[in-house]
PDB file of N, CA and C in Angstrom:
ATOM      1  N   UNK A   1       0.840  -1.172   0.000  1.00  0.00           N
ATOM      2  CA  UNK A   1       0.000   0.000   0.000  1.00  0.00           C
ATOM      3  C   UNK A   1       0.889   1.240   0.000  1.00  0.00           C
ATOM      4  N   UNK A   2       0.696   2.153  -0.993  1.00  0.00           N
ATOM      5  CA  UNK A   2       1.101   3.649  -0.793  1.00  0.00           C
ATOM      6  C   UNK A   2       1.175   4.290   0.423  1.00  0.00           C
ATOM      7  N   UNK A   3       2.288   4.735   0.568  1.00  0.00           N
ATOM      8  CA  UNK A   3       2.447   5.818   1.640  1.00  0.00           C
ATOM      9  C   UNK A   3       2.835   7.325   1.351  1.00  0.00           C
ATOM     10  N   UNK A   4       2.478   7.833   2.300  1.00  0.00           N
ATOM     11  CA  UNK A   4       2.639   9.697   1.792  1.00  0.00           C
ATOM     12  C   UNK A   4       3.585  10.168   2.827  1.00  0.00           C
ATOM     13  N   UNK A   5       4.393  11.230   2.683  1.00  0.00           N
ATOM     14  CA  UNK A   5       4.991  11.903   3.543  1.00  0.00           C
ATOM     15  C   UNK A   5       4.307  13.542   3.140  1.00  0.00           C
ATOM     16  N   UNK A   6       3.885  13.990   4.180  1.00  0.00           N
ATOM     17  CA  UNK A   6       3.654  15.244   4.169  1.00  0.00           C
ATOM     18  C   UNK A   6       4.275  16.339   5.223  1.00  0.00           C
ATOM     19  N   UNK A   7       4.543  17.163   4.219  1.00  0.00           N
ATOM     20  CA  UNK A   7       5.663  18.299   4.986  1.00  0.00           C
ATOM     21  C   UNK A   7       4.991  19.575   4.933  1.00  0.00           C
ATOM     22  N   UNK A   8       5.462  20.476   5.917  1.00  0.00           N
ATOM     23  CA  UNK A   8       5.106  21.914   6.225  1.00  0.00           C
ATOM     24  C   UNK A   8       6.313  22.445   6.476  1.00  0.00           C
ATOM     25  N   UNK A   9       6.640  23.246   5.651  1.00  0.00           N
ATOM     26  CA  UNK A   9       8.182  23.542   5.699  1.00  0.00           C
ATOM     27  C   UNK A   9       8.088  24.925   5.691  1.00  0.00           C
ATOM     28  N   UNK A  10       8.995  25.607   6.631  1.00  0.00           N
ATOM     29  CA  UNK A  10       8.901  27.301   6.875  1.00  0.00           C
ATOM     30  C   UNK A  10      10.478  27.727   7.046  1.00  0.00           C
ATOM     31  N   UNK A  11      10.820  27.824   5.319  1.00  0.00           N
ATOM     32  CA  UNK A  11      12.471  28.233   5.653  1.00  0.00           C
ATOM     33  C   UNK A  11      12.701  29.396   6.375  1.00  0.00           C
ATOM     34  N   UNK A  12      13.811  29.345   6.949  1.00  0.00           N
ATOM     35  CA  UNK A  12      14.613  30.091   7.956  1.00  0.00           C
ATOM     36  C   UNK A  12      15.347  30.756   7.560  1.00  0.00           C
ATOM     37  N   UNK A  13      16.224  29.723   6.576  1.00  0.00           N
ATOM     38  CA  UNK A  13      18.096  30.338   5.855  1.00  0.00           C
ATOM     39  C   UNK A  13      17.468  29.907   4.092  1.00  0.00           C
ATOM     40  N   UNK A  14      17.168  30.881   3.402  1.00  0.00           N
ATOM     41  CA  UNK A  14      16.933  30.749   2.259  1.00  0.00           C
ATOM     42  C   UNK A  14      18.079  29.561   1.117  1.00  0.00           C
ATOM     43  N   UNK A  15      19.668  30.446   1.183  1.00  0.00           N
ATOM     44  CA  UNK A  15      20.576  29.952   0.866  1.00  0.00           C
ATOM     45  C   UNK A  15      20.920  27.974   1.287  1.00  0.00           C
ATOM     46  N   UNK A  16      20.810  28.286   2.143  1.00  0.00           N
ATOM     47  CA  UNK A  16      21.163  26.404   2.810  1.00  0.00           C
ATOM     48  C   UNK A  16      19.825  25.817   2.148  1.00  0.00           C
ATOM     49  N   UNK A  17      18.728  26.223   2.231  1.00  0.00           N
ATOM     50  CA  UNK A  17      17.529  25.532   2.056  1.00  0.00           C
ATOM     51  C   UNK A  17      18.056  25.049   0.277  1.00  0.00           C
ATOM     52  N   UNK A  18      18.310  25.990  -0.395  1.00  0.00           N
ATOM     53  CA  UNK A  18      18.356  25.711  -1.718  1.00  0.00           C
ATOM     54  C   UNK A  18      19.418  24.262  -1.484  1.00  0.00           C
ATOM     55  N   UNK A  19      20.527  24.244  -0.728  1.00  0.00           N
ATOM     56  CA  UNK A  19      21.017  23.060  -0.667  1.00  0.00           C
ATOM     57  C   UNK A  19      20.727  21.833  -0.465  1.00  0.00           C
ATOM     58  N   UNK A  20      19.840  21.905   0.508  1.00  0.00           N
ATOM     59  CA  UNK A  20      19.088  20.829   0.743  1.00  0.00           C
ATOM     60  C   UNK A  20      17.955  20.655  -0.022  1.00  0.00           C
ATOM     61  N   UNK A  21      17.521  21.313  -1.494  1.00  0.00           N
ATOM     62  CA  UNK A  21      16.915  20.778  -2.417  1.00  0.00           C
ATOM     63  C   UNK A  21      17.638  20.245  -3.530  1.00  0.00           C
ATOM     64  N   UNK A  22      18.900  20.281  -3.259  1.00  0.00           N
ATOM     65  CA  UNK A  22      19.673  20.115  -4.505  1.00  0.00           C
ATOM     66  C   UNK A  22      20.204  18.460  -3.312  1.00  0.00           C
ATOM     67  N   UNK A  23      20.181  18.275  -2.622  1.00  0.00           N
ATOM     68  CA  UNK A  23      20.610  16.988  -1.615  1.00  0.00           C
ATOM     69  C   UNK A  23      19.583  15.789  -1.735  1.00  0.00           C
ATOM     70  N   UNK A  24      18.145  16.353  -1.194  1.00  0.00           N
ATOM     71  CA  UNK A  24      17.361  15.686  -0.857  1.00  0.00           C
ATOM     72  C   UNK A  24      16.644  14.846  -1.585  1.00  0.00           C
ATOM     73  N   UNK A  25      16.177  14.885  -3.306  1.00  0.00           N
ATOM     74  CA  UNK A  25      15.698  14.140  -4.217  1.00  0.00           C
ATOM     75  C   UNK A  25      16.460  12.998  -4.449  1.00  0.00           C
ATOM     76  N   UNK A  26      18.044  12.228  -4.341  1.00  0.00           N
ATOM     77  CA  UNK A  26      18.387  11.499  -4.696  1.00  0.00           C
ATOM     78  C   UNK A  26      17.903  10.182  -3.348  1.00  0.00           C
ATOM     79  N   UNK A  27      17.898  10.984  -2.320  1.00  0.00           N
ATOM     80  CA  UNK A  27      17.636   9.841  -1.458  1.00  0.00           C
ATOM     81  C   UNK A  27      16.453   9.458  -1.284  1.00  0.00           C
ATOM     82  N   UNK A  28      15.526  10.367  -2.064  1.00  0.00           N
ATOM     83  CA  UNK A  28      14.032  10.081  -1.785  1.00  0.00           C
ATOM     84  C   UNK A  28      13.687   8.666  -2.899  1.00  0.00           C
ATOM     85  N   UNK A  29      14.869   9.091  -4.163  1.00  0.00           N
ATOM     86  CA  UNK A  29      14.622   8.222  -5.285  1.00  0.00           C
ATOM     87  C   UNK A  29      14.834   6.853  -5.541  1.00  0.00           C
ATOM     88  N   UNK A  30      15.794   6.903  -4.271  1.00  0.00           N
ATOM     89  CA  UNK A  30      16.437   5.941  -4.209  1.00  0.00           C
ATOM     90  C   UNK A  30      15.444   4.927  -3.076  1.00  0.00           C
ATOM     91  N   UNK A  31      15.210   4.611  -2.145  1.00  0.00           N
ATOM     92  CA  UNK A  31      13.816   4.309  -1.794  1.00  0.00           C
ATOM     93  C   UNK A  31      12.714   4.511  -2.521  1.00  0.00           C
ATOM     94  N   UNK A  32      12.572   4.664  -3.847  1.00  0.00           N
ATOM     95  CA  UNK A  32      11.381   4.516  -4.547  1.00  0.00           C
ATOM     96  C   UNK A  32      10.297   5.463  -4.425  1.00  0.00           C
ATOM     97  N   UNK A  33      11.038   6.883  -3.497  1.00  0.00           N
ATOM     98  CA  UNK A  33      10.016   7.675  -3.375  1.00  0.00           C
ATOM     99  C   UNK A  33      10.218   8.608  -4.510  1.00  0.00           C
ATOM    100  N   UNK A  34       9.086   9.414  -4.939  1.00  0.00           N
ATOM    101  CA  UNK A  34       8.903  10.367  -5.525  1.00  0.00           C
ATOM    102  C   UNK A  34       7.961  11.973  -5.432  1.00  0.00           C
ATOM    103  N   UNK A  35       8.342  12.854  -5.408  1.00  0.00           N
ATOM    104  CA  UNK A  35       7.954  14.197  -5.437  1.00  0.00           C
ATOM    105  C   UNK A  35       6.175  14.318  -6.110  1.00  0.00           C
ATOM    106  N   UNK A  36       5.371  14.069  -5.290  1.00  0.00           N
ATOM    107  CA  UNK A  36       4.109  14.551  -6.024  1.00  0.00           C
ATOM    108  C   UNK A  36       3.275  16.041  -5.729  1.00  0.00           C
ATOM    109  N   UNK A  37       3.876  17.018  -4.909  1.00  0.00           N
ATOM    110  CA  UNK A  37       3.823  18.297  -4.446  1.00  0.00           C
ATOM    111  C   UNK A  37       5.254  18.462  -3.839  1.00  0.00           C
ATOM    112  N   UNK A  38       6.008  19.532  -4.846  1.00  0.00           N
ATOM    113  CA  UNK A  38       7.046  20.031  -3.859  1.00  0.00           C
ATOM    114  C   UNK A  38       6.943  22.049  -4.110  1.00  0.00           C
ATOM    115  N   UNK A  39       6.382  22.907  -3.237  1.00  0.00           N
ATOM    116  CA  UNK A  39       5.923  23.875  -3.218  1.00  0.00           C
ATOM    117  C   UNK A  39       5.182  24.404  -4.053  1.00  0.00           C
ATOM    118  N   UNK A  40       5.209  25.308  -4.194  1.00  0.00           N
ATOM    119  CA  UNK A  40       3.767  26.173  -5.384  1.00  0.00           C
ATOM    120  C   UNK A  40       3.302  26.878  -4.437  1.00  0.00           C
ATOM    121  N   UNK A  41       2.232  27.285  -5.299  1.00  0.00           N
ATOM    122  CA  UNK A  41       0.864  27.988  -4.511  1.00  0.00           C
ATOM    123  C   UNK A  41       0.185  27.177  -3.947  1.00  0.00           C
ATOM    124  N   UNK A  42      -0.007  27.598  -2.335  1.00  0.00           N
ATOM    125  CA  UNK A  42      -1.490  27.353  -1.872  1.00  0.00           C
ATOM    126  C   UNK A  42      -2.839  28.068  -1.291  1.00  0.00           C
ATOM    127  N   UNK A  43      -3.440  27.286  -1.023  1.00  0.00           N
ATOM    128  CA  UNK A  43      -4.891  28.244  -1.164  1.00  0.00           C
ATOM    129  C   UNK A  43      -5.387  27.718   0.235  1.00  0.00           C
ATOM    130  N   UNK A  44      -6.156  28.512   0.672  1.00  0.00           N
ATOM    131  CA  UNK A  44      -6.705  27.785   1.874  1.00  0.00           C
ATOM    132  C   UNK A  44      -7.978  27.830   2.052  1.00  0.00           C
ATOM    133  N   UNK A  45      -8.182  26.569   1.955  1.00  0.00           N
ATOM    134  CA  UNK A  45     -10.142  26.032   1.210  1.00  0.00           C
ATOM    135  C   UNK A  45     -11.243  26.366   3.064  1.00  0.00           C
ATOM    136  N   UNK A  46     -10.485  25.791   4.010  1.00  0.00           N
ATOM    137  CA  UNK A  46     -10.898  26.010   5.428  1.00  0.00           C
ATOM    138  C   UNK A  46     -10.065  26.402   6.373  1.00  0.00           C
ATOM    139  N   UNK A  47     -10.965  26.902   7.283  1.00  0.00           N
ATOM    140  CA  UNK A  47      -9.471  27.002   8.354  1.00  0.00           C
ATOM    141  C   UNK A  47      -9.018  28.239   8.206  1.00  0.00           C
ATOM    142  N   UNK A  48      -7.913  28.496   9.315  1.00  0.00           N
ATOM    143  CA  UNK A  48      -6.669  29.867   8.471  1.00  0.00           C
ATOM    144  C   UNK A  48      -5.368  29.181   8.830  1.00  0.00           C
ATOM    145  N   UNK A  49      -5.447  27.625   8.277  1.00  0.00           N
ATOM    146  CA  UNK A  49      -3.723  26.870   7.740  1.00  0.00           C
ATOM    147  C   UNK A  49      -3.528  27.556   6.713  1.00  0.00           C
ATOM    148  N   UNK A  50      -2.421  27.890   6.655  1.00  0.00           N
ATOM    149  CA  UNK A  50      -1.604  28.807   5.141  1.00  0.00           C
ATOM    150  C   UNK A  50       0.070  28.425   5.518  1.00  0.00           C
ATOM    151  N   UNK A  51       0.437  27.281   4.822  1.00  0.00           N
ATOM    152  CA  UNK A  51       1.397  26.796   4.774  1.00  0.00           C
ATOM    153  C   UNK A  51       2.299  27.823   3.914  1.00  0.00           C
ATOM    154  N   UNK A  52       3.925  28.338   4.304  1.00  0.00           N
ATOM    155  CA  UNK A  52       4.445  29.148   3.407  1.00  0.00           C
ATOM    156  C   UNK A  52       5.255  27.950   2.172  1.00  0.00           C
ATOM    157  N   UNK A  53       5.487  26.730   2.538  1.00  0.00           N
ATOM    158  CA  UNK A  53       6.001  25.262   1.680  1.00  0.00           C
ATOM    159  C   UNK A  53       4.994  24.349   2.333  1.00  0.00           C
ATOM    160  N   UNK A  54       4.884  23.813   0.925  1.00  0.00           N
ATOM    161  CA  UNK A  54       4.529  22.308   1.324  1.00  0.00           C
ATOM    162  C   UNK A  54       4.585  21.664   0.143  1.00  0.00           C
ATOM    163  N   UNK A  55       4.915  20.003   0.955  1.00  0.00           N
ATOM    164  CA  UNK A  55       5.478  18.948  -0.262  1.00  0.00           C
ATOM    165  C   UNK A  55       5.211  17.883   0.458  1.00  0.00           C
ATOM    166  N   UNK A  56       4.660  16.807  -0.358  1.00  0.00           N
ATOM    167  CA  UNK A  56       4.481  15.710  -0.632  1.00  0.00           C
ATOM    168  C   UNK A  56       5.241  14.859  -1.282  1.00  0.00           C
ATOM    169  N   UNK A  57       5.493  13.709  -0.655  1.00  0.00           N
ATOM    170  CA  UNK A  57       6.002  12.096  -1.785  1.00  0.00           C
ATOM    171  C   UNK A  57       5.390  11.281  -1.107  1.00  0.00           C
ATOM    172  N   UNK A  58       5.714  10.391  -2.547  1.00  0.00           N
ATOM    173  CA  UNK A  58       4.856   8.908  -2.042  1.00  0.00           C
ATOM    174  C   UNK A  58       6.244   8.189  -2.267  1.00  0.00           C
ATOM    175  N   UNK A  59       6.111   6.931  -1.409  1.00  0.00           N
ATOM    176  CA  UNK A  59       6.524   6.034  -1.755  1.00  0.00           C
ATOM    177  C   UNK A  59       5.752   4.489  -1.580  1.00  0.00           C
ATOM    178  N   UNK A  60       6.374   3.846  -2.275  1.00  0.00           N
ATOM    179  CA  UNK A  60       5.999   2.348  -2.436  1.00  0.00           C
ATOM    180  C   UNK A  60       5.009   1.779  -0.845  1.00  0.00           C
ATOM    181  N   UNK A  61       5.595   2.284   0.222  1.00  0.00           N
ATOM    182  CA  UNK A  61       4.764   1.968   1.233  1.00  0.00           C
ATOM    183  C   UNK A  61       5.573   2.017   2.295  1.00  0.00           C
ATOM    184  N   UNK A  62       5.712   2.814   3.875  1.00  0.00           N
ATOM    185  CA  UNK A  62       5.481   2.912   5.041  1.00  0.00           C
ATOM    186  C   UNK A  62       6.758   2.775   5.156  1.00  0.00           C
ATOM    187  N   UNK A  63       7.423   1.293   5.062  1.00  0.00           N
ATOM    188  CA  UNK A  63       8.586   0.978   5.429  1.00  0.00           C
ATOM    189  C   UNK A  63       9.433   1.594   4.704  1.00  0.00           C
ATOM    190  N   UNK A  64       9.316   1.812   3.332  1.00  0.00           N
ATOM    191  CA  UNK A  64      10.833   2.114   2.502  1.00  0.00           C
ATOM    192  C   UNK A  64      10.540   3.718   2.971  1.00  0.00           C
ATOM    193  N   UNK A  65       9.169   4.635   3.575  1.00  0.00           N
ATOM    194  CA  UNK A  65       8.995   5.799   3.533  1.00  0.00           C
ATOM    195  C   UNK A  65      10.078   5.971   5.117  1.00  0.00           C
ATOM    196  N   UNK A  66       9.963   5.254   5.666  1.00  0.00           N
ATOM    197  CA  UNK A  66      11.111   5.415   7.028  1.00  0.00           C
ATOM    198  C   UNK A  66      11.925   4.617   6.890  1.00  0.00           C
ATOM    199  N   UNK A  67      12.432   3.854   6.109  1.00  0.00           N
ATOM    200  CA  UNK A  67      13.561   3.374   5.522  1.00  0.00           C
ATOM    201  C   UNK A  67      14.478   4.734   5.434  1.00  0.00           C
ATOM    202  N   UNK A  68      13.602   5.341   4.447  1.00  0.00           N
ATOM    203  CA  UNK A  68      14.319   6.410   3.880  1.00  0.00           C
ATOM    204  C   UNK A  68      14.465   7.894   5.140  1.00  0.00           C
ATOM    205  N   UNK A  69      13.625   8.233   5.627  1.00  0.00           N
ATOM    206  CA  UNK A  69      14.168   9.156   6.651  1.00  0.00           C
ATOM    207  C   UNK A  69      14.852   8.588   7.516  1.00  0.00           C
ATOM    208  N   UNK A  70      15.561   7.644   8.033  1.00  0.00           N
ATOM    209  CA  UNK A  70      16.284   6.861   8.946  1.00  0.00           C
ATOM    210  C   UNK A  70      17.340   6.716   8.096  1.00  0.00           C
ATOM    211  N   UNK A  71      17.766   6.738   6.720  1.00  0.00           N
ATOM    212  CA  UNK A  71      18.755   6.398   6.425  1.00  0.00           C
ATOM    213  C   UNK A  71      19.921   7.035   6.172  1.00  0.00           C
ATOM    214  N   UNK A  72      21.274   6.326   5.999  1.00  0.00           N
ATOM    215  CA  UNK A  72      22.339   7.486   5.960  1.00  0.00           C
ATOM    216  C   UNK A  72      22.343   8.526   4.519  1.00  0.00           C
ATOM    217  N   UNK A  73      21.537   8.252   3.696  1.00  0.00           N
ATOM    218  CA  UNK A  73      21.543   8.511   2.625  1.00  0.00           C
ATOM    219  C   UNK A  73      20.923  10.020   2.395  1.00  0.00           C
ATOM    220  N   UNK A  74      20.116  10.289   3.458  1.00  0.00           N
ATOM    221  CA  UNK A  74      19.313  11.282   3.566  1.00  0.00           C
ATOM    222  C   UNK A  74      19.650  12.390   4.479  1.00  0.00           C
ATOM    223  N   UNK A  75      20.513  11.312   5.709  1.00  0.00           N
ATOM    224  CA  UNK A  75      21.041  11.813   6.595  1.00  0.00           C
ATOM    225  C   UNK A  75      21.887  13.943   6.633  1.00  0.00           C
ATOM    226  N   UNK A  76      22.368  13.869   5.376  1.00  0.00           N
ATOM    227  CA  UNK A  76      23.352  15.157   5.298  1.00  0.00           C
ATOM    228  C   UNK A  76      22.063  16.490   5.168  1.00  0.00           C
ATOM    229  N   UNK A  77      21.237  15.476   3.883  1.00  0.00           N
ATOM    230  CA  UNK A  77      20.171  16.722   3.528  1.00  0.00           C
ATOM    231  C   UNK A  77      18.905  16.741   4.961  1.00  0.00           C
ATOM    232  N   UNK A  78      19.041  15.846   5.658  1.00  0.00           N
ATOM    233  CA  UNK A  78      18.069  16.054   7.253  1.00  0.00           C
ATOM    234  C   UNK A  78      18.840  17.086   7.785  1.00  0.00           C
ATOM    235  N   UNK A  79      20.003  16.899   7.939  1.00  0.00           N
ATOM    236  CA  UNK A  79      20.746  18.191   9.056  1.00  0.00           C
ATOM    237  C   UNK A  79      20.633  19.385   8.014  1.00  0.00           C
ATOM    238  N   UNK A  80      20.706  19.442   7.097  1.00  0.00           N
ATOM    239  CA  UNK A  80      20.688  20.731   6.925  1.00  0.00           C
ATOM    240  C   UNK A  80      19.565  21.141   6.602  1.00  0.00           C
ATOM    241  N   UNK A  81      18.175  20.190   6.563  1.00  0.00           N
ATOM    242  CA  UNK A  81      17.351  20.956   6.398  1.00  0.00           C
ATOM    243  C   UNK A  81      16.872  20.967   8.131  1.00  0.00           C
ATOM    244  N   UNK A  82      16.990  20.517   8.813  1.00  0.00           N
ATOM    245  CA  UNK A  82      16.770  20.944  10.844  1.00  0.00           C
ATOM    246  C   UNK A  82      17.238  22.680  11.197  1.00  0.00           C
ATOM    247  N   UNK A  83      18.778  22.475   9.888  1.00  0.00           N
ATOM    248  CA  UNK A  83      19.288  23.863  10.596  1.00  0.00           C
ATOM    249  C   UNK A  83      18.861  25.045   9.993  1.00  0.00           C
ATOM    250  N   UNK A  84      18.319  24.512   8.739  1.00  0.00           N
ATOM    251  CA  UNK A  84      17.642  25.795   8.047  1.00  0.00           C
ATOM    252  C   UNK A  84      16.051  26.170   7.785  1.00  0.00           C
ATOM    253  N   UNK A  85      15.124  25.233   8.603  1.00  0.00           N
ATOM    254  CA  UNK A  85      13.767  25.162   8.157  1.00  0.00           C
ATOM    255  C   UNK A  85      13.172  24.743   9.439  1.00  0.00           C
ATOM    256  N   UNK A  86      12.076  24.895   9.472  1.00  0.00           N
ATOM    257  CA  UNK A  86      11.113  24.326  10.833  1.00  0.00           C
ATOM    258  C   UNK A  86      10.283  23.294  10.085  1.00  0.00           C
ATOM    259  N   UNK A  87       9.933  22.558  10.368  1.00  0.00           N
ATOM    260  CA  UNK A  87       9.358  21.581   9.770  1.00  0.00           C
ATOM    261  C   UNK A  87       8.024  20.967  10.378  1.00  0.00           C
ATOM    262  N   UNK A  88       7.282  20.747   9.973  1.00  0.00           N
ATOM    263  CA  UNK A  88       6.332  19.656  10.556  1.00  0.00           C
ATOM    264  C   UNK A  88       5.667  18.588   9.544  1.00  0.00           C
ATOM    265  N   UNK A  89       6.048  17.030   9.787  1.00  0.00           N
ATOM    266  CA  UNK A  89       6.062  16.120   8.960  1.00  0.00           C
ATOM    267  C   UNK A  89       5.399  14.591   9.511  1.00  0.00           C
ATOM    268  N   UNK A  90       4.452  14.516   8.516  1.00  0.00           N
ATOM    269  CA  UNK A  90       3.856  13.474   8.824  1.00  0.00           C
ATOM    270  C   UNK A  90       3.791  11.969   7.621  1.00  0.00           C
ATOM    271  N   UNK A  91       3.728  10.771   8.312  1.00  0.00           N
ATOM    272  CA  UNK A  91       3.645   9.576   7.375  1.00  0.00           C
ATOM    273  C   UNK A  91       2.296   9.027   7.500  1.00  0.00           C
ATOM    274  N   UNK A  92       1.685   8.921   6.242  1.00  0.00           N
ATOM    275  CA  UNK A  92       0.320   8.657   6.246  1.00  0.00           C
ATOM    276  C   UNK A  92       0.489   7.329   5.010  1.00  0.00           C
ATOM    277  N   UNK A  93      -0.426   6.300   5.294  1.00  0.00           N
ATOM    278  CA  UNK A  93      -0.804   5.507   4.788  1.00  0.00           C
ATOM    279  C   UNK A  93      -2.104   5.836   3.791  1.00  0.00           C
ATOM    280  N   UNK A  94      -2.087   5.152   2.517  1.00  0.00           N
ATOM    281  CA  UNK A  94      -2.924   5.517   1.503  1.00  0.00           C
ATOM    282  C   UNK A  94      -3.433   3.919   1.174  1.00  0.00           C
ATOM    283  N   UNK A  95      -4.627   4.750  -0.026  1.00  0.00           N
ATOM    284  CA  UNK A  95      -4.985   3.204  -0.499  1.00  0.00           C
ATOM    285  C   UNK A  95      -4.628   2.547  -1.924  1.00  0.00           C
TER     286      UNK A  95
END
């Protein structure tokens, strides 16, 4: 079953952040995940959530999705995105 990672990302350090987009896609790819929202515009349908980033991937399912944040592979682009972004991130199961 599909799994999602969903992020709320509120850069801090503009410069580093760009690094850790130029880091972070190989390790997502490599676990079989892939980019299906990575920023744009958003709109806010309810509520007053108004995310300034947000991004989505899926991967294959649950395990390879924390496979992959646990792994060393990801590891360089995690620290630098901790030191340059606030984050709030969740793993959701799909159907």
């Amino acid at each position: 079953m599909a799994a999602y990672v969903a992020v709320e990302i509120t850069v801090k350090d503009a410069e580093t952040y760009e690094r850790y987009k130029q880091l972070a896609p190989p390790s997502i790819a490599a676990y079989g995940g892939r980019y299906l929202v990575r920023g744009g515009k958003t709109e806010t349908l309810e509520g007053s959530w108004l995310p300034s980033r947000f991004v989505i991937l899926e991967f294959p399912n649950a395990q390879q999705a924390r496979a992959w944040w646990e792994s060393p592979e990801y590891a360089p682009a995690k620290a630098l995105r901790q030191e340059c972004a606030g984050t709030e991130m969740i793993l959701v199961e799909g159907v």
